[in-house]
C-alpha atoms as a PDB file:
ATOM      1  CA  UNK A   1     121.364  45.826 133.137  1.00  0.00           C
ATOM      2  CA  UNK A   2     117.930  44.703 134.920  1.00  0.00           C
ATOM      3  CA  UNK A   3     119.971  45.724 137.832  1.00  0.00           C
ATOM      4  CA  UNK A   4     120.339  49.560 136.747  1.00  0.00           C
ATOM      5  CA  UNK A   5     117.175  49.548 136.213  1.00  0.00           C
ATOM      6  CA  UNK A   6     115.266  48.491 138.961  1.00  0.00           C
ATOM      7  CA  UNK A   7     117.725  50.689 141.281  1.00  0.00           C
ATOM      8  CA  UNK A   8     116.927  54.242 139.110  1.00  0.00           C
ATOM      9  CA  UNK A   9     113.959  53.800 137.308  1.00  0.00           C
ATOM     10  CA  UNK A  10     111.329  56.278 138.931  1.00  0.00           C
ATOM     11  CA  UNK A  11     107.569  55.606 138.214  1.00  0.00           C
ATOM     12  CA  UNK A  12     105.868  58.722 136.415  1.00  0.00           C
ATOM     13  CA  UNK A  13     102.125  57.331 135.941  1.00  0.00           C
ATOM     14  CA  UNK A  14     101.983  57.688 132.623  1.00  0.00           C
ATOM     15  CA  UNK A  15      99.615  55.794 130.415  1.00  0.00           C
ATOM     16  CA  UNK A  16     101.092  52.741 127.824  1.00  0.00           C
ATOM     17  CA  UNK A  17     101.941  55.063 124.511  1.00  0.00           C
ATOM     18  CA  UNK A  18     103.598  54.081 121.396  1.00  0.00           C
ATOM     19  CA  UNK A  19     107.460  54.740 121.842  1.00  0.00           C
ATOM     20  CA  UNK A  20     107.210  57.564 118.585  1.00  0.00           C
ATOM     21  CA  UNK A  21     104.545  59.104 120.888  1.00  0.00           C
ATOM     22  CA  UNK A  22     106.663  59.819 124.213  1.00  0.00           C
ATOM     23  CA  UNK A  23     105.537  62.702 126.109  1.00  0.00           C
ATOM     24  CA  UNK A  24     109.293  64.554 126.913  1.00  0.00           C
ATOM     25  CA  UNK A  25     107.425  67.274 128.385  1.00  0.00           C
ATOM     26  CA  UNK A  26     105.351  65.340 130.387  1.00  0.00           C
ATOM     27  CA  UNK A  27     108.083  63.686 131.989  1.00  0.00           C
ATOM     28  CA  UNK A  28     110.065  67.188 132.576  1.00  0.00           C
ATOM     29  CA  UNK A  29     106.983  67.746 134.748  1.00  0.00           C
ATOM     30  CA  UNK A  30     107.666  64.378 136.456  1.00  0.00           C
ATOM     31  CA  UNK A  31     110.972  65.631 136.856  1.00  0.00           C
ATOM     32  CA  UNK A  32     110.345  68.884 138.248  1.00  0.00           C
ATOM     33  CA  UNK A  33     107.625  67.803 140.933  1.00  0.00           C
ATOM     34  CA  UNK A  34     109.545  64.707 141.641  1.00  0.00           C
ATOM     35  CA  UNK A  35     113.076  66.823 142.845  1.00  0.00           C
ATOM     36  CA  UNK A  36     111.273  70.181 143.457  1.00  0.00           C
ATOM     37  CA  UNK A  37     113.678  71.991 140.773  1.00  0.00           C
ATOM     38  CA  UNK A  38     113.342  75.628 140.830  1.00  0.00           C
ATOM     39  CA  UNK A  39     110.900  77.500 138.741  1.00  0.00           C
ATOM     40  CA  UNK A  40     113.924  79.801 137.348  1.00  0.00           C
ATOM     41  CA  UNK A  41     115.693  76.084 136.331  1.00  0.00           C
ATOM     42  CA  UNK A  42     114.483  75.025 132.293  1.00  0.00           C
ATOM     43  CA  UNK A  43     114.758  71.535 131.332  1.00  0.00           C
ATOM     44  CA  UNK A  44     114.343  70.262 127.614  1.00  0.00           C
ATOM     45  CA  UNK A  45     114.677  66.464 126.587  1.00  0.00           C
ATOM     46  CA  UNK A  46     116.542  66.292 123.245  1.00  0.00           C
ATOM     47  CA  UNK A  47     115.491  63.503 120.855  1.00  0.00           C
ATOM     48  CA  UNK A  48     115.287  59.944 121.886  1.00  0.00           C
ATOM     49  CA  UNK A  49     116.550  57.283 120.097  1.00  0.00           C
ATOM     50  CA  UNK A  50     116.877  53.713 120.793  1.00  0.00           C
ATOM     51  CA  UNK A  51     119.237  52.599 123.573  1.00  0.00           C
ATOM     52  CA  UNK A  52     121.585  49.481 123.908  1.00  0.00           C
ATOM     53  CA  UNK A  53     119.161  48.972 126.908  1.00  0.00           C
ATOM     54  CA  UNK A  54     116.732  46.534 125.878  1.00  0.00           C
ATOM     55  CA  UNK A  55     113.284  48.212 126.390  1.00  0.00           C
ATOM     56  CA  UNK A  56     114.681  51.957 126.388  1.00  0.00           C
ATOM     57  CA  UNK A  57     114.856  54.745 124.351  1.00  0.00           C
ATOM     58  CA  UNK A  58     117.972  57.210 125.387  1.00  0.00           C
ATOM     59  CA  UNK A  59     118.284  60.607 125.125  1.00  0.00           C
ATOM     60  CA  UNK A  60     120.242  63.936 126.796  1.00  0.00           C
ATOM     61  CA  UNK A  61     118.282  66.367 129.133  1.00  0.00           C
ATOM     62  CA  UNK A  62     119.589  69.970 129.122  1.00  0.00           C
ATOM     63  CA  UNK A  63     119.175  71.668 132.355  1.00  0.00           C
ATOM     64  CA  UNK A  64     119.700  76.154 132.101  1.00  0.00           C
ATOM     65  CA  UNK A  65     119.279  78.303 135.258  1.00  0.00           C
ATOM     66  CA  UNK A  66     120.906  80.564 136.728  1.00  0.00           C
ATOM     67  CA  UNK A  67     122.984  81.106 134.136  1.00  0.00           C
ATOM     68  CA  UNK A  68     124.451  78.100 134.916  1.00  0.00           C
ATOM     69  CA  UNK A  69     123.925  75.042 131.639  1.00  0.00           C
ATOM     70  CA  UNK A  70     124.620  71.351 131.905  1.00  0.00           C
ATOM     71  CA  UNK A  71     123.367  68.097 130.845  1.00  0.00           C
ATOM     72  CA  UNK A  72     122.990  64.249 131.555  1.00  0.00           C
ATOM     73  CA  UNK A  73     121.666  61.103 130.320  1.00  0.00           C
ATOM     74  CA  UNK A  74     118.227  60.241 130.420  1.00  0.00           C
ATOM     75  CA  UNK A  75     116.656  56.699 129.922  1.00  0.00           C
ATOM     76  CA  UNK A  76     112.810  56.541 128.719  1.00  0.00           C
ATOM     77  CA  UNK A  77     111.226  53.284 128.533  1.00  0.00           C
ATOM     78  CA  UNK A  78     109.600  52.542 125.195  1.00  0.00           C
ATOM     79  CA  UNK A  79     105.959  52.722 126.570  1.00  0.00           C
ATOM     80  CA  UNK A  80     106.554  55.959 128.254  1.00  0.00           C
ATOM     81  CA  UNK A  81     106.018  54.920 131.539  1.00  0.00           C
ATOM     82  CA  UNK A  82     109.266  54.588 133.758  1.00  0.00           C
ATOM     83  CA  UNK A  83     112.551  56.992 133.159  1.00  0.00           C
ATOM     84  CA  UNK A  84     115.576  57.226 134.972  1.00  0.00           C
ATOM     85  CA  UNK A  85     118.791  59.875 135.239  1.00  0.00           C
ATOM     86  CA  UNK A  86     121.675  57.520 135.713  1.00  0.00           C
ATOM     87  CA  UNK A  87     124.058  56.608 133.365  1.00  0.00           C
ATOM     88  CA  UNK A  88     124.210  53.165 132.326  1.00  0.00           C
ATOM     89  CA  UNK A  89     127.584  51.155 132.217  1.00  0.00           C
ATOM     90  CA  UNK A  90     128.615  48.385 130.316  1.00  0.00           C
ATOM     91  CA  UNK A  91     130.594  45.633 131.653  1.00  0.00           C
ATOM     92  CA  UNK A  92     133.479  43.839 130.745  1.00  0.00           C
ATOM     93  CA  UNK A  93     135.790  40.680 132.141  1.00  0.00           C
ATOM     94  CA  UNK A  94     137.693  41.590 135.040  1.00  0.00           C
ATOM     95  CA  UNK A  95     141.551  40.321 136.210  1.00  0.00           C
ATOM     96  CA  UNK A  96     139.398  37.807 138.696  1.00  0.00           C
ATOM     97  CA  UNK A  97     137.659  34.589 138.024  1.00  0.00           C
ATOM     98  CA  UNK A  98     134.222  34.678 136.904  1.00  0.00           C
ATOM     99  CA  UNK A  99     133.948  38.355 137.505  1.00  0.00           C
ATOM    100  CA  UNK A 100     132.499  40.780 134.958  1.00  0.00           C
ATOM    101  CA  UNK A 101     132.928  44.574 135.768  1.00  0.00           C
ATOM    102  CA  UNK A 102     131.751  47.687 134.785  1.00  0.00           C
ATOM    103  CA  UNK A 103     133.243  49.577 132.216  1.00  0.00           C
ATOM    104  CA  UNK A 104     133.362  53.216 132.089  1.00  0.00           C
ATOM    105  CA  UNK A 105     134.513  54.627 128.940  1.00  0.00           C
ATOM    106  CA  UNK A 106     135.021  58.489 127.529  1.00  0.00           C
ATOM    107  CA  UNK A 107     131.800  59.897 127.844  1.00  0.00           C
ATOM    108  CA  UNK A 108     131.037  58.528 131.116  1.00  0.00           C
ATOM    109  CA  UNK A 109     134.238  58.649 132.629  1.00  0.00           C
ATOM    110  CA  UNK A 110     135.373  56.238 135.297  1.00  0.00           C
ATOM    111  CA  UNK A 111     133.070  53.172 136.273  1.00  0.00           C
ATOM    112  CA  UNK A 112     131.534  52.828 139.762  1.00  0.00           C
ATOM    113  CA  UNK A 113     133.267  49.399 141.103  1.00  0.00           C
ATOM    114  CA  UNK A 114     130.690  47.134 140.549  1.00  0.00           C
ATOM    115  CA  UNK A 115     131.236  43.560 140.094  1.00  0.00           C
ATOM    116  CA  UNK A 116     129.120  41.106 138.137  1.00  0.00           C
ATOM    117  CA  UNK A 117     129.077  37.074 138.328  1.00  0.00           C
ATOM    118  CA  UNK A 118     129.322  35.644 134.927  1.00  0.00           C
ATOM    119  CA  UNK A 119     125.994  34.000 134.690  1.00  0.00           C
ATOM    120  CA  UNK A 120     124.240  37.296 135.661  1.00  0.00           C
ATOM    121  CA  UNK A 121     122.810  36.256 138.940  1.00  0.00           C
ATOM    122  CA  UNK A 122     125.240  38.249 141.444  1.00  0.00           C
ATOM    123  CA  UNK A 123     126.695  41.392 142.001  1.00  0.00           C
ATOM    124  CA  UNK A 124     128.167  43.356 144.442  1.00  0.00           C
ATOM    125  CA  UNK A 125     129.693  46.915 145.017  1.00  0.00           C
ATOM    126  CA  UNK A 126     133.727  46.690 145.246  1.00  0.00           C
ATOM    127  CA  UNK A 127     134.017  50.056 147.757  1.00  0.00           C
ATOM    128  CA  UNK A 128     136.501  49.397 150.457  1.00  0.00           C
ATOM    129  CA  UNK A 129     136.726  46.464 151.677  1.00  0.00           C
ATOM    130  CA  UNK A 130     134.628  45.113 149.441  1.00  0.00           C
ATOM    131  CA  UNK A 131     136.945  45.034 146.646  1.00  0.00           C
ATOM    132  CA  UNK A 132     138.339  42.077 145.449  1.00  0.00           C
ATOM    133  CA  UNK A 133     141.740  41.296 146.370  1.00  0.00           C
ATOM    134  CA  UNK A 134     144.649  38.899 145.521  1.00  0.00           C
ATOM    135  CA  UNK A 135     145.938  37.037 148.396  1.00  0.00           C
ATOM    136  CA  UNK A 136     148.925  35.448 146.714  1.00  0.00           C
ATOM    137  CA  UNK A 137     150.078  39.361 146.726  1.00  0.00           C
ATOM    138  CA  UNK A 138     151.584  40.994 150.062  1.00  0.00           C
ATOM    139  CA  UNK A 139     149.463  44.635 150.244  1.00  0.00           C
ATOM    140  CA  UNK A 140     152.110  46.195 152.210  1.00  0.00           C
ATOM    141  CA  UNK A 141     155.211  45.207 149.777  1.00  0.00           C
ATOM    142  CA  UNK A 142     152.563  46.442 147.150  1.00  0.00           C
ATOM    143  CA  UNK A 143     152.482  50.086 148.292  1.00  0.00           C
ATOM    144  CA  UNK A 144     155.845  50.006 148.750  1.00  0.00           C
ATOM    145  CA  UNK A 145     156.906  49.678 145.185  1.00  0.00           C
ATOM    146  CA  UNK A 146     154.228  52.788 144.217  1.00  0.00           C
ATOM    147  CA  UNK A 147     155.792  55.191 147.422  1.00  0.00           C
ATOM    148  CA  UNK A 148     158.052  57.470 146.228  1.00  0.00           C
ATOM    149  CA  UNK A 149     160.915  58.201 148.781  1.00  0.00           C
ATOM    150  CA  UNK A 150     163.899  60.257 146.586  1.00  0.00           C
ATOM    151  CA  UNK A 151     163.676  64.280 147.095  1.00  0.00           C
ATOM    152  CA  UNK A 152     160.926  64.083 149.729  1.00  0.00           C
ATOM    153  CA  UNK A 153     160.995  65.915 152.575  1.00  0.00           C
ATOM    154  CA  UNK A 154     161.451  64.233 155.994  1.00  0.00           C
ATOM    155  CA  UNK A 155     162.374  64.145 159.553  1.00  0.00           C
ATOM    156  CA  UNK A 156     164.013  61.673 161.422  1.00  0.00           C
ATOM    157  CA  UNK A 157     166.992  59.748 160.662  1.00  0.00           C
ATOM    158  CA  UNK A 158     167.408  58.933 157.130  1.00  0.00           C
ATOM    159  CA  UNK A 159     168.695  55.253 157.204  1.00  0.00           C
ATOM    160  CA  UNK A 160     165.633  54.298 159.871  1.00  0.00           C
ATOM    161  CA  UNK A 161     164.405  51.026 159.250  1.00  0.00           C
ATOM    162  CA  UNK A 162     160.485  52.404 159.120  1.00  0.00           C
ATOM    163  CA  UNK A 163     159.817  54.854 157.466  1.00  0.00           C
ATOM    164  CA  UNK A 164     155.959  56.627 158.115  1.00  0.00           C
ATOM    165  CA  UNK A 165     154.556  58.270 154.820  1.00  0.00           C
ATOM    166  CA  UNK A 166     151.702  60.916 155.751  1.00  0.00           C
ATOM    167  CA  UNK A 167     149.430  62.266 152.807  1.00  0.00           C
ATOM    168  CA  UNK A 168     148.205  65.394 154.595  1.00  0.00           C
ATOM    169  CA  UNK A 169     146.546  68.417 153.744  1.00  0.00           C
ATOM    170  CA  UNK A 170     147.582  71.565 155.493  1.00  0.00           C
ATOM    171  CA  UNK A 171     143.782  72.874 155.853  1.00  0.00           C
ATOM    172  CA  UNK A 172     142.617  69.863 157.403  1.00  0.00           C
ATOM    173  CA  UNK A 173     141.344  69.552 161.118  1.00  0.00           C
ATOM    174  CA  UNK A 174     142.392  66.056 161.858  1.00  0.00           C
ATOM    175  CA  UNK A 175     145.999  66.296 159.688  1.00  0.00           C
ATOM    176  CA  UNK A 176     146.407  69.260 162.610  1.00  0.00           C
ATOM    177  CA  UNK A 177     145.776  66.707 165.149  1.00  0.00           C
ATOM    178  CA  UNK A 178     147.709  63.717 163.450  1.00  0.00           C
ATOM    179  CA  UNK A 179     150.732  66.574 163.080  1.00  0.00           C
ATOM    180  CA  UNK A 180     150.867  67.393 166.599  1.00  0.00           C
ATOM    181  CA  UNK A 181     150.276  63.876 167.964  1.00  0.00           C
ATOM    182  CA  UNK A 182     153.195  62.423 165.731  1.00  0.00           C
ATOM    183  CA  UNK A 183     155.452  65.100 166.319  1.00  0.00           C
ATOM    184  CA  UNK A 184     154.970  64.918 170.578  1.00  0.00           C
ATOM    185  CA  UNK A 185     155.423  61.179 170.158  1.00  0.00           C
ATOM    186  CA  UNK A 186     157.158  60.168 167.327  1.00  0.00           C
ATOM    187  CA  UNK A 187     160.452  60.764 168.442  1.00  0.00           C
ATOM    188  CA  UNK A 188     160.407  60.442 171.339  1.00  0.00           C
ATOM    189  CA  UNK A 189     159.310  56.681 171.583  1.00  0.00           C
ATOM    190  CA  UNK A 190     161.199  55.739 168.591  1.00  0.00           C
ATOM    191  CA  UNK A 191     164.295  58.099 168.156  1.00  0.00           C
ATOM    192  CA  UNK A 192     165.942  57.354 164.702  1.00  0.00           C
ATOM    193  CA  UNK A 193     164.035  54.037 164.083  1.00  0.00           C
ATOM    194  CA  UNK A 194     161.404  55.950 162.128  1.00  0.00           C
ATOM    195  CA  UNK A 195     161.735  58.315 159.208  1.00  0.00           C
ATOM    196  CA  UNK A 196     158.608  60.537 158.864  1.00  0.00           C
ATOM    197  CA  UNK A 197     157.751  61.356 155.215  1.00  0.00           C
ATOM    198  CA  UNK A 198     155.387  63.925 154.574  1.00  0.00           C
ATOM    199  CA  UNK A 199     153.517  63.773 151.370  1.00  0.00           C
ATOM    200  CA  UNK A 200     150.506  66.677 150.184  1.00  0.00           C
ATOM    201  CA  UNK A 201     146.790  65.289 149.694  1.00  0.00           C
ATOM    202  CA  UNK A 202     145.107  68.786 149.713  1.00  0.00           C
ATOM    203  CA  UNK A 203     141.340  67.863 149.420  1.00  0.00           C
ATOM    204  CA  UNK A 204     140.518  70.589 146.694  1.00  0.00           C
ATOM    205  CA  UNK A 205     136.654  70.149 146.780  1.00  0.00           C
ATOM    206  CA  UNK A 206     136.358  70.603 150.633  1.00  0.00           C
ATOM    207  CA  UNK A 207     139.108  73.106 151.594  1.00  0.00           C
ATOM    208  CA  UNK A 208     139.481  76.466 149.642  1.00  0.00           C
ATOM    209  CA  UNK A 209     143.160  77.126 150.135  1.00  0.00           C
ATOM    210  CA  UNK A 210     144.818  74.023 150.899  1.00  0.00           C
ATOM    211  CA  UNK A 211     146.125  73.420 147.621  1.00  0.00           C
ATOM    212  CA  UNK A 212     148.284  76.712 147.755  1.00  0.00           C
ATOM    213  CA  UNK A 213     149.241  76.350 151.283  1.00  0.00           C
ATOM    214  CA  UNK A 214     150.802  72.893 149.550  1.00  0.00           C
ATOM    215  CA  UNK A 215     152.246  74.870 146.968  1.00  0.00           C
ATOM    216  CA  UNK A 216     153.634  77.555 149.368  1.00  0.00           C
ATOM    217  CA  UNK A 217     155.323  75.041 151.882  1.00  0.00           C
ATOM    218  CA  UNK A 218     156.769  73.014 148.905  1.00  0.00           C
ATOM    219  CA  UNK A 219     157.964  76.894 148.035  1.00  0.00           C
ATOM    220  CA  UNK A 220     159.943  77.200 151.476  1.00  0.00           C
ATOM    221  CA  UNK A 221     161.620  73.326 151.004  1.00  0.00           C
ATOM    222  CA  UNK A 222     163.379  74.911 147.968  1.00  0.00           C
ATOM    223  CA  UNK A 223     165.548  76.213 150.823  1.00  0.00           C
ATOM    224  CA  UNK A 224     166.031  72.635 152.603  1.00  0.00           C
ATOM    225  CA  UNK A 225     163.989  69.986 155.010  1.00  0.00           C
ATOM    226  CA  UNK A 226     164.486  72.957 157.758  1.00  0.00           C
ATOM    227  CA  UNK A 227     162.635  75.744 155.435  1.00  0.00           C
ATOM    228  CA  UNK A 228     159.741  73.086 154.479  1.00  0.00           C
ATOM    229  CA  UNK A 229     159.249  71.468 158.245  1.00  0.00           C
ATOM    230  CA  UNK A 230     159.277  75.469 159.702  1.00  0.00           C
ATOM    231  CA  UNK A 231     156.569  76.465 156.981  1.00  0.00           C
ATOM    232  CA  UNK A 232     154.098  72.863 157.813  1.00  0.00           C
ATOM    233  CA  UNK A 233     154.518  73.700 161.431  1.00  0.00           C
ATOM    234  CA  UNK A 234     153.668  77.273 161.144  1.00  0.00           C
ATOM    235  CA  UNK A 235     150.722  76.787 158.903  1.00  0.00           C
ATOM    236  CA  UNK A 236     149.397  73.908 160.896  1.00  0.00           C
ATOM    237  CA  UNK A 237     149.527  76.150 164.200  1.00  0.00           C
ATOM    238  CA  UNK A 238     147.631  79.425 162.064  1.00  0.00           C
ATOM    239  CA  UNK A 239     144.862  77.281 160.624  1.00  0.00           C
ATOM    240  CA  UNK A 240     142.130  78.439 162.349  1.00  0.00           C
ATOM    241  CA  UNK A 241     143.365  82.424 161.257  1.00  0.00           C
ATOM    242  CA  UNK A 242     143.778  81.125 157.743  1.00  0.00           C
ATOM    243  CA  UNK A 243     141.189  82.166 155.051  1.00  0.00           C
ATOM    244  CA  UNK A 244     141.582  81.679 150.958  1.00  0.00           C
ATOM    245  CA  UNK A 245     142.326  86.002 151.203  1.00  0.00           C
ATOM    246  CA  UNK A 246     144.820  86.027 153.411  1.00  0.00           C
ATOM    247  CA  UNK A 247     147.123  82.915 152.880  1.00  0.00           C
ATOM    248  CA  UNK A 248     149.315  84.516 150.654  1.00  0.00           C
ATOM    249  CA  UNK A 249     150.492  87.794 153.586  1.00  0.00           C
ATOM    250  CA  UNK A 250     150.219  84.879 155.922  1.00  0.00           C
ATOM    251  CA  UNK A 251     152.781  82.330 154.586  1.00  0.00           C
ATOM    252  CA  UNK A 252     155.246  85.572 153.328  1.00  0.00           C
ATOM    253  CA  UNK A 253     154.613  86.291 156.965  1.00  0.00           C
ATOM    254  CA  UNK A 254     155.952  82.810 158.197  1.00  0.00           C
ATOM    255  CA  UNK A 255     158.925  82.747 155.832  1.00  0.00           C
ATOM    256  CA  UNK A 256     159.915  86.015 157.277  1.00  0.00           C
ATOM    257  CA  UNK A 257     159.742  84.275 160.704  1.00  0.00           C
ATOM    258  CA  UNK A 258     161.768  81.448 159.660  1.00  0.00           C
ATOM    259  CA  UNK A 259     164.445  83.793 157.898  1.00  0.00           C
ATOM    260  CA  UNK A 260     163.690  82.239 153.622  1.00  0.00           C
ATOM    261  CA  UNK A 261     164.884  84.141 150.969  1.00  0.00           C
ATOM    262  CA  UNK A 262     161.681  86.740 150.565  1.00  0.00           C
ATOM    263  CA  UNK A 263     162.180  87.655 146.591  1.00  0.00           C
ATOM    264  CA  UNK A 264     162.681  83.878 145.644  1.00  0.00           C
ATOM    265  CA  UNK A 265     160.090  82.754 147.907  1.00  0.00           C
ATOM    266  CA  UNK A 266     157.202  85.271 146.902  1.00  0.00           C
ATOM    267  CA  UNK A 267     157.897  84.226 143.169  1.00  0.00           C
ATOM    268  CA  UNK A 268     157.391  80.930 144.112  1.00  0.00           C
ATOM    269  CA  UNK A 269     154.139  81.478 145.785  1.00  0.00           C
ATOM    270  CA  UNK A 270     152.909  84.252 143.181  1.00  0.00           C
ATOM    271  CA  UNK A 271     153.684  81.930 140.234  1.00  0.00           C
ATOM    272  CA  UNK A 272     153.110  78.258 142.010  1.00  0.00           C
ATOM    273  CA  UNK A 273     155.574  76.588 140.808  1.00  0.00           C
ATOM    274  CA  UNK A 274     155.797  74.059 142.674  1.00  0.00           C
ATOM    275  CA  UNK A 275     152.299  73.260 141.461  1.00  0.00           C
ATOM    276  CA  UNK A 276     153.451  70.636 139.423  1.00  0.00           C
ATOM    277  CA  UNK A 277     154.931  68.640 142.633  1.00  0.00           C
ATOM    278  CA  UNK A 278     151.644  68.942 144.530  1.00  0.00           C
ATOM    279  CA  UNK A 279     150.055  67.208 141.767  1.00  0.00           C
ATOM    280  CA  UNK A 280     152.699  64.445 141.536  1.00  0.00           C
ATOM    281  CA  UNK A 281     151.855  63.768 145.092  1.00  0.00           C
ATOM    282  CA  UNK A 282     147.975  63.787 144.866  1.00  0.00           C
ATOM    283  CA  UNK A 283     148.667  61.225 141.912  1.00  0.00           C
ATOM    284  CA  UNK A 284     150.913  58.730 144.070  1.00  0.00           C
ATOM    285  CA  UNK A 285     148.152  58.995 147.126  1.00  0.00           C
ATOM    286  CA  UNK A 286     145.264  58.389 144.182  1.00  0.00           C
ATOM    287  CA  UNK A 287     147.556  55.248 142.870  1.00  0.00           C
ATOM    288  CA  UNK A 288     147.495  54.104 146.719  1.00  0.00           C
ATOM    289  CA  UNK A 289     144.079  54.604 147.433  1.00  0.00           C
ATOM    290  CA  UNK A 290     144.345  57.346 149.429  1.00  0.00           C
ATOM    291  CA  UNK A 291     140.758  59.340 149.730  1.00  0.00           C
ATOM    292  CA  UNK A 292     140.567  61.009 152.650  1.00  0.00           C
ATOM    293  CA  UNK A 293     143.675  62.931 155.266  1.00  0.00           C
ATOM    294  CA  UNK A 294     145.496  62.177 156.949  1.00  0.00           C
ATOM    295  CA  UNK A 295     146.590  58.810 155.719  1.00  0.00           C
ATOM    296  CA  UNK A 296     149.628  57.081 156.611  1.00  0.00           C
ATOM    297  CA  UNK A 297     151.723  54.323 155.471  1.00  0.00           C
ATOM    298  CA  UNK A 298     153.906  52.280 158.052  1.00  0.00           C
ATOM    299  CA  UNK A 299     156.124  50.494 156.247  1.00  0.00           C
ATOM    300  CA  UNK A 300     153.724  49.905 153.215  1.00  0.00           C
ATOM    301  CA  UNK A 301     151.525  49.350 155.897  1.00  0.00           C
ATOM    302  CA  UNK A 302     147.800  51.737 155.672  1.00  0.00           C
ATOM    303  CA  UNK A 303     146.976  52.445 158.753  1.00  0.00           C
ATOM    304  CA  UNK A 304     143.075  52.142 159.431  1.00  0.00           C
ATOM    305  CA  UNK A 305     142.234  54.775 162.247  1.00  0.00           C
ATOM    306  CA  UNK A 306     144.854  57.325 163.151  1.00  0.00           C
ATOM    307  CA  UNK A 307     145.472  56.980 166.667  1.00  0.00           C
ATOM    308  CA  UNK A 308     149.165  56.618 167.890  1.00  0.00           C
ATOM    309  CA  UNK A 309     148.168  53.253 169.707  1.00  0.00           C
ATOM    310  CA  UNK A 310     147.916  51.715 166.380  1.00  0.00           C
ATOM    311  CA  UNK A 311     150.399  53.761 164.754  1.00  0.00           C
ATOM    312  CA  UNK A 312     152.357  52.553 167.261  1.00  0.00           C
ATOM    313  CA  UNK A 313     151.244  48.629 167.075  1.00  0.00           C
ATOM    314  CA  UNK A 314     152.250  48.797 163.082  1.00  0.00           C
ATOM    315  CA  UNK A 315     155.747  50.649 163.772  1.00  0.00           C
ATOM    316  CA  UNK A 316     156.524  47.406 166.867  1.00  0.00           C
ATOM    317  CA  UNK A 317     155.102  44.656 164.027  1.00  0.00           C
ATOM    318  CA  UNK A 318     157.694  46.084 161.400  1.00  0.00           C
ATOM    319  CA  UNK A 319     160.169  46.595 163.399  1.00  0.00           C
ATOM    320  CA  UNK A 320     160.326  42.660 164.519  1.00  0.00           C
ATOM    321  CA  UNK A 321     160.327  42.153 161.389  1.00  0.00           C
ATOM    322  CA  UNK A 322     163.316  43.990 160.502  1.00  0.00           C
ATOM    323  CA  UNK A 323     165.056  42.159 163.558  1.00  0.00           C
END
């Protein structure tokens, strides 16, 4: 916990007072000057009581503006002199050897990945690479058993000994680029030795419409492999003329191209239902650690930086393997 601490506690210059005799207000000053909040932005500091961190006194900040409300945790020492915003985790024993590591509970919500040694002298932060892993357990043959490969939509043969999984999202720059590369090369280089399996990751946060372009082109595979492929390739190739207001005349515009049933395919759009299936897929990149698009899978296999060299190198290692 000394660890929390020392990383958010923020030094307010306050004289040594009796814990009963905390200035809240005093430190919403802090607060303000210290982020340069917004006049129009009122903070109050609800009671404080005492905190299962040693020293601290913990308490809830309200923050109203712009008719906007929300709230957070706030950590007061007992003298009144240090404070800090973050929340404070817990930890607990983790599936490794001498490894504590924070636990995130209800309130909170998920844990950041940090790792503790058992006697309290070492941490470290589990992002990426830094995670800890288990050797004795092959990482590709791993994400195979959490890829989901019935009622998918595809191209290529589908019997090929490698099959690609891509978790794209159709408003995305770079899944444009990935698209295009893999479908100029793909084939061509590899013929039916490599299934292509195309999976939707639409990045909600960052791109306004990409979770309905999802839902739209999941709309046109109601009609087959054909209908879905025609709908990714057309929206791929409009993205730039794409906005969140005119998606929907766009896509009923591109299944008109590619000769869909309009009634059935409008419905589809207008009432998302295929909704439901975009979120199945988000959930199955989330279980593989998918964060960002495009990501692809070779054979189980996650495929660092997206270039077709390495693509390429994966697809060659798997396939001696096969042989």
């Amino acid at each position: 916990m000394k660890i929390l601490s020392l990383l958010c506690a923020l030094l307010i210059g306050a004289p040594a007072v009796a814990a009963a005799a905390v200035s809240r207000q005093k430190i919403v000053e802090n607060i303000r000057k210290q982020f340069s909040t917004p006049k129009n932005l009122t903070m109050k500091i609800g009671e404080l009581s005492p905190s299962s961190l040693q020293g601290y006194l913990k308490g809830t900040i309200h923050f109203d503006g712009a008719g906007q409300k929300s709230s957070r945790d706030i950590h007061v020492s007992e003298d009144g002199t240090y404070y800090f915003l973050a929340p404070v985790y817990g930890f607990k024993p983790s599936n490794f050897p001498g490894l504590l590591e924070a636990a995130g509970d209800k309130n909170l919500g998920p844990a950041p990945p940090i790792f503790l040694s058992s006697d309290g002298k070492y941490f470290f932060v589990g992002n990426g690479i830094g995670a800890p892993q288990n050797a004795s357990v092959d990482p590709d043959e791993e994400n195979l058993k959490k890829i989901i490969l019935k009622d998918v939509f595809d191209r290529g043969a589908p019997d090929a000994p490698i099959v690609l999984v891509e978790f794209s999202d159709l408003q995305c720059p770079y899944c444009k680029m990935a698209h295009e590369m893999l479908s100029a090369n793909l084939e061509k280089k590899y013929g039916k030795k490599v299934r292509w399996v195309s999976k939707q990751y639409p990045l909600r946060n960052n791109h306004p419409w990409a979770f309905d372009a999802a839902v739209a082109a999941l709309c046109a595979g109601k009609e087959g492999k054909k209908a879905y492929n025609a709908m990714q390739d057309a929206i791929f190739h409009a993205q730039k003329e794409i906005t969140p207001e005119n998606l929907r005349s766009q896509v009923l515009s591109f299944a008109d191209k590619a000769g869909l049933k309009k009634a059935a395919f409008t419905q589809c759009v207008d009432k998302r239902q295929t909704a439901a299936l975009v979120e199945a897929d988000i959930r199955e990149g989330d279980a593989l650690g998918v964060t960002s698009t495009p990501t692809i899978f070779v054979n189980g296999r996650k495929i660092g930086h997206i270039e077709f060299s390495n693509i390429s190198e994966a697809i060659d290692e798997k396939l001696a393997d096969v042989k």
